[in-house]
N, C-alpha and C. Protein backbone atom coordinates (compact mmCIF):
# COMPACT_ATOMS: atom_id res chain seq x y z
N UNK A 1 0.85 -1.19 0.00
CA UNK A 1 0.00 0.00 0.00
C UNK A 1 0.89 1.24 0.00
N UNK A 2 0.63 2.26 -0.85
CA UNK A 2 1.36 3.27 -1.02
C UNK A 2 1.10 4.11 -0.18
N UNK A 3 2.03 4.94 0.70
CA UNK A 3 1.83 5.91 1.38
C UNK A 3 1.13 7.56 1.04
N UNK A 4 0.65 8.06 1.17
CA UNK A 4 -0.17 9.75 0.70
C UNK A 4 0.38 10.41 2.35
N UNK A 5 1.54 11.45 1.66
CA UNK A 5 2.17 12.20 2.75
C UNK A 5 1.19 13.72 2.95
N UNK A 6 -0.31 13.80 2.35
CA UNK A 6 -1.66 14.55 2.59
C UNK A 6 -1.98 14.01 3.95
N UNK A 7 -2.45 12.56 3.87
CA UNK A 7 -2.68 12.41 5.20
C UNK A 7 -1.93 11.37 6.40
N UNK A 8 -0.86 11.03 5.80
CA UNK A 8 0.34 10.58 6.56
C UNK A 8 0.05 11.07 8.02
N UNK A 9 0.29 10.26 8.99
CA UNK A 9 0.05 10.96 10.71
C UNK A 9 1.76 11.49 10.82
N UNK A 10 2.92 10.35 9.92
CA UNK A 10 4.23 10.98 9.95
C UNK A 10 4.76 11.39 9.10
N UNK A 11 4.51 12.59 8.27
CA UNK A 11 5.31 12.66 6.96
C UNK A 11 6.41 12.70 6.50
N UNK A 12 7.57 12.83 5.42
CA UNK A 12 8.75 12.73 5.75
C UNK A 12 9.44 14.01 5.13
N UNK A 13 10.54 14.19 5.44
CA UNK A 13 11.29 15.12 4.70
C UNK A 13 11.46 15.01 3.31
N UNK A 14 11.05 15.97 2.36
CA UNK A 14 10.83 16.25 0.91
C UNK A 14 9.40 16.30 0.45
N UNK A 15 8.81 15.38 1.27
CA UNK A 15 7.32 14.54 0.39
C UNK A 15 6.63 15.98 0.09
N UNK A 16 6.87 17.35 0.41
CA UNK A 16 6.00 18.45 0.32
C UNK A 16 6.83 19.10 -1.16
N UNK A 17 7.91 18.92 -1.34
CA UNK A 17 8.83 19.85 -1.51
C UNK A 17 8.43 20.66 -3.49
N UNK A 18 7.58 19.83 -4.06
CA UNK A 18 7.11 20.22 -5.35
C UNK A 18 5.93 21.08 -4.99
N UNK A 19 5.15 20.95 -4.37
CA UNK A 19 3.99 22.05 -3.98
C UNK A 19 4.88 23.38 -3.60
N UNK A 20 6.40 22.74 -2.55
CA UNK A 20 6.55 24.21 -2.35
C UNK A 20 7.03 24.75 -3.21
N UNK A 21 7.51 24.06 -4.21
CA UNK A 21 8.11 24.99 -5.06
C UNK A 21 7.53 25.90 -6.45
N UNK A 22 6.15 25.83 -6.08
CA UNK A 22 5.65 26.20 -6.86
C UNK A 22 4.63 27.81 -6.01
N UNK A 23 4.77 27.39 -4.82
CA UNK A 23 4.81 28.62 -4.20
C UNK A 23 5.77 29.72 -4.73
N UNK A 24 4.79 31.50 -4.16
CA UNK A 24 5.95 32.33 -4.41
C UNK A 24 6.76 32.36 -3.51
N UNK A 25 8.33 32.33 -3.22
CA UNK A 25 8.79 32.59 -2.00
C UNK A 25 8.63 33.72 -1.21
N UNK A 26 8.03 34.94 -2.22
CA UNK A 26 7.86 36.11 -0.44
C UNK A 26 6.53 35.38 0.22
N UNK A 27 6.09 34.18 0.22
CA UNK A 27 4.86 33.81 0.83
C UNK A 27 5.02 32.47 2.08
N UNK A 28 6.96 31.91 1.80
CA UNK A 28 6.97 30.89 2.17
C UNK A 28 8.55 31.00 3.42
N UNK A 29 7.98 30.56 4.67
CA UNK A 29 9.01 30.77 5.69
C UNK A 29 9.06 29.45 6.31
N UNK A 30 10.80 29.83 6.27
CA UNK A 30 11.37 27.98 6.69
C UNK A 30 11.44 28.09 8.16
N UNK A 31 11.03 27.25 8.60
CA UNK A 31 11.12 27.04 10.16
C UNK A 31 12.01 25.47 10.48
N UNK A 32 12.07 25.25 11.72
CA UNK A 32 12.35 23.98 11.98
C UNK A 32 11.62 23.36 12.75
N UNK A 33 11.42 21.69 12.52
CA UNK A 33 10.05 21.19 13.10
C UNK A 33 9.97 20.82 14.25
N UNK A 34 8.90 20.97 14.77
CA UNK A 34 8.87 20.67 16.32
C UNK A 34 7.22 20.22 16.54
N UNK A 35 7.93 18.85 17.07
CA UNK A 35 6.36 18.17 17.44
C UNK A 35 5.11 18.84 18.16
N UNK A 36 5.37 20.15 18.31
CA UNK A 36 4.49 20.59 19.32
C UNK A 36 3.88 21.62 18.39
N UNK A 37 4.43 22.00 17.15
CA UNK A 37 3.81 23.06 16.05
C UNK A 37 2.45 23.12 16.18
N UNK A 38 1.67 24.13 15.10
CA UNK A 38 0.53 24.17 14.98
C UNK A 38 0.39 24.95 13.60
N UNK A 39 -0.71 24.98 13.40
CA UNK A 39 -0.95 25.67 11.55
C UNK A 39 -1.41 27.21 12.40
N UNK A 40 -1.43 28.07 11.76
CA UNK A 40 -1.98 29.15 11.92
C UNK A 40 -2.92 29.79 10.55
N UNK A 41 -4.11 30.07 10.38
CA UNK A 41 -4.24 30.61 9.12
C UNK A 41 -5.10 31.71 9.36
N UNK A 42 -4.52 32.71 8.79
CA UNK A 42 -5.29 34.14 8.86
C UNK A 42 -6.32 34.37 8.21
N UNK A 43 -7.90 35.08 8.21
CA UNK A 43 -8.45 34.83 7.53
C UNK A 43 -8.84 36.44 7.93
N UNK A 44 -9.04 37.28 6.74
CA UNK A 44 -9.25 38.02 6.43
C UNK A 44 -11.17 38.55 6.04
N UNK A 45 -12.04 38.94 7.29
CA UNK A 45 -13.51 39.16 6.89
C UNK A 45 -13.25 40.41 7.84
N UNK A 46 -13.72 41.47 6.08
CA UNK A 46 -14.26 42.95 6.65
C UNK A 46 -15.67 43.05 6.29
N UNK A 47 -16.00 44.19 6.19
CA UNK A 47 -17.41 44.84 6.17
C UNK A 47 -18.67 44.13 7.08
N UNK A 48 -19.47 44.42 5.76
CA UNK A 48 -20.48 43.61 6.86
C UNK A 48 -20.32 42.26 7.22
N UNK A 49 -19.54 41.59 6.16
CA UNK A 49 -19.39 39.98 6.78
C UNK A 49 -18.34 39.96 8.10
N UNK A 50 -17.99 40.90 8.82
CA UNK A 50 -17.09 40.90 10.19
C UNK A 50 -18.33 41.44 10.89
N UNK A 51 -19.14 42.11 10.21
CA UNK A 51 -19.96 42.62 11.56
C UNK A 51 -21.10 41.71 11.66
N UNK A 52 -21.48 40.93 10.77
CA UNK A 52 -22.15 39.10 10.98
C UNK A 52 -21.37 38.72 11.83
N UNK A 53 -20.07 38.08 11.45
CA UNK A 53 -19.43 37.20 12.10
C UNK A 53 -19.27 37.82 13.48
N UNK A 54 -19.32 39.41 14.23
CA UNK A 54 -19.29 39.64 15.64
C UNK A 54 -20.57 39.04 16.20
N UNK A 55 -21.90 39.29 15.37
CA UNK A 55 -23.12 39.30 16.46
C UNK A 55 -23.34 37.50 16.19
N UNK A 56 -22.43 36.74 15.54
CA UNK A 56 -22.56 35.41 15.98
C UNK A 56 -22.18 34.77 16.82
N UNK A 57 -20.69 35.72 16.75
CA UNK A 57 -19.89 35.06 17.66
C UNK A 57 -20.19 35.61 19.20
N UNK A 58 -21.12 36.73 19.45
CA UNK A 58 -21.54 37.36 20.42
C UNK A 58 -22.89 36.57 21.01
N UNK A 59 -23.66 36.26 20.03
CA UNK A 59 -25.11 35.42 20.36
C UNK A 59 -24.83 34.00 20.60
N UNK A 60 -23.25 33.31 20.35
CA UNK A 60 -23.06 32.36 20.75
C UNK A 60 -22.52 32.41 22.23
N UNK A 61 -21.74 33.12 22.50
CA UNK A 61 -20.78 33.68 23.59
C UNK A 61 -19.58 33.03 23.32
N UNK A 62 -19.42 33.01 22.26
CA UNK A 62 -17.84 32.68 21.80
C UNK A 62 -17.09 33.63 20.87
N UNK A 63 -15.87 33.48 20.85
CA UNK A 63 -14.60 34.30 20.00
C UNK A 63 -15.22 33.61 18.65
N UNK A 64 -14.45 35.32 17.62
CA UNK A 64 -14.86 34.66 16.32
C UNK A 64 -14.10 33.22 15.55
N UNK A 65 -12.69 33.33 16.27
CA UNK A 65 -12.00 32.29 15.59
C UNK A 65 -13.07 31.16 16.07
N UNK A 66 -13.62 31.02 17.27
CA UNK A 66 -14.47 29.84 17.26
C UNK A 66 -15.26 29.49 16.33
N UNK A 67 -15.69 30.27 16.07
CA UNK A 67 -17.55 30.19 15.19
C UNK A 67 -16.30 29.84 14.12
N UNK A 68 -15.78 30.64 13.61
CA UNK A 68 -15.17 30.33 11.83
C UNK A 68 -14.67 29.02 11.76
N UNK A 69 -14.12 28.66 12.73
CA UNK A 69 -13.65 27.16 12.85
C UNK A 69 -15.28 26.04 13.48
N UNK A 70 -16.25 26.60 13.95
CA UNK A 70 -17.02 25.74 13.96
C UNK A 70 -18.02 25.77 12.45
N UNK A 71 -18.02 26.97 11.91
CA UNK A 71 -18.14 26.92 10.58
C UNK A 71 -17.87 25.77 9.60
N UNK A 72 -16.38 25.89 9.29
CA UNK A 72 -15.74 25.60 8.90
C UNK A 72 -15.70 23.65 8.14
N UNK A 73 -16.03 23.13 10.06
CA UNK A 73 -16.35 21.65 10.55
C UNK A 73 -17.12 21.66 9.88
N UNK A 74 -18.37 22.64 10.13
CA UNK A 74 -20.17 21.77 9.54
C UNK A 74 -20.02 21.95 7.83
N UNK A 75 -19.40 22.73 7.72
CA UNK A 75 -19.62 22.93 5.80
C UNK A 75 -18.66 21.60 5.33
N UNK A 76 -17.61 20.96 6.36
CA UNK A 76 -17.15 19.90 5.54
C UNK A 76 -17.60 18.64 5.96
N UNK A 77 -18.44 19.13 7.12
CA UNK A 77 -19.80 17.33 7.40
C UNK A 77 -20.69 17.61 5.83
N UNK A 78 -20.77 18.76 5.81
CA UNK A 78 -22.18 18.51 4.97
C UNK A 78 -21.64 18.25 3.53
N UNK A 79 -20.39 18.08 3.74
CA UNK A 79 -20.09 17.65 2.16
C UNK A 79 -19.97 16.18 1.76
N UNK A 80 -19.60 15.42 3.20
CA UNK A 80 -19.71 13.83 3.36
C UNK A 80 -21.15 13.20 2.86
């Protein structure tokens, strides 16, 4: 059975290395790995879709990163 380093639990050194290179580099920063990492991804909502996303995240009593990440979950259940 062939390995897919997408969802590998251990991936290895290189298996990324053609995606990155097809990145621009002012977009791409080398770090060194550490089992304890995490992804970070910025997500950018102005106008009125930030001032939705406050009175949701306010009528829930949660932070917006919550809601966008509980978002996030249900739009990819509902794609199963």
């Amino acid at each position: 059975m062939s390995r897919d380093p997408w969802t590998d639990p251990d991936p290895n050194s290189g298996d990324f290395d053609a995606e990155l290179q097809k990145l621009d580099p002012r977009y791409v920063e080398h770090q060194q790995g550490s089992p304890d990492g995490r992804l970070l991804v910025l997500v950018g909502v102005e106008g009125e879709d930030a001032r939705r996303l406050e009175r949701i995240a306010e009528a829930r009593g949660k932070a917006a990163a919550d809601v966008v990440a509980e978002l996030l979950r249900d739009a990819e259940r509902s794609l199963a």
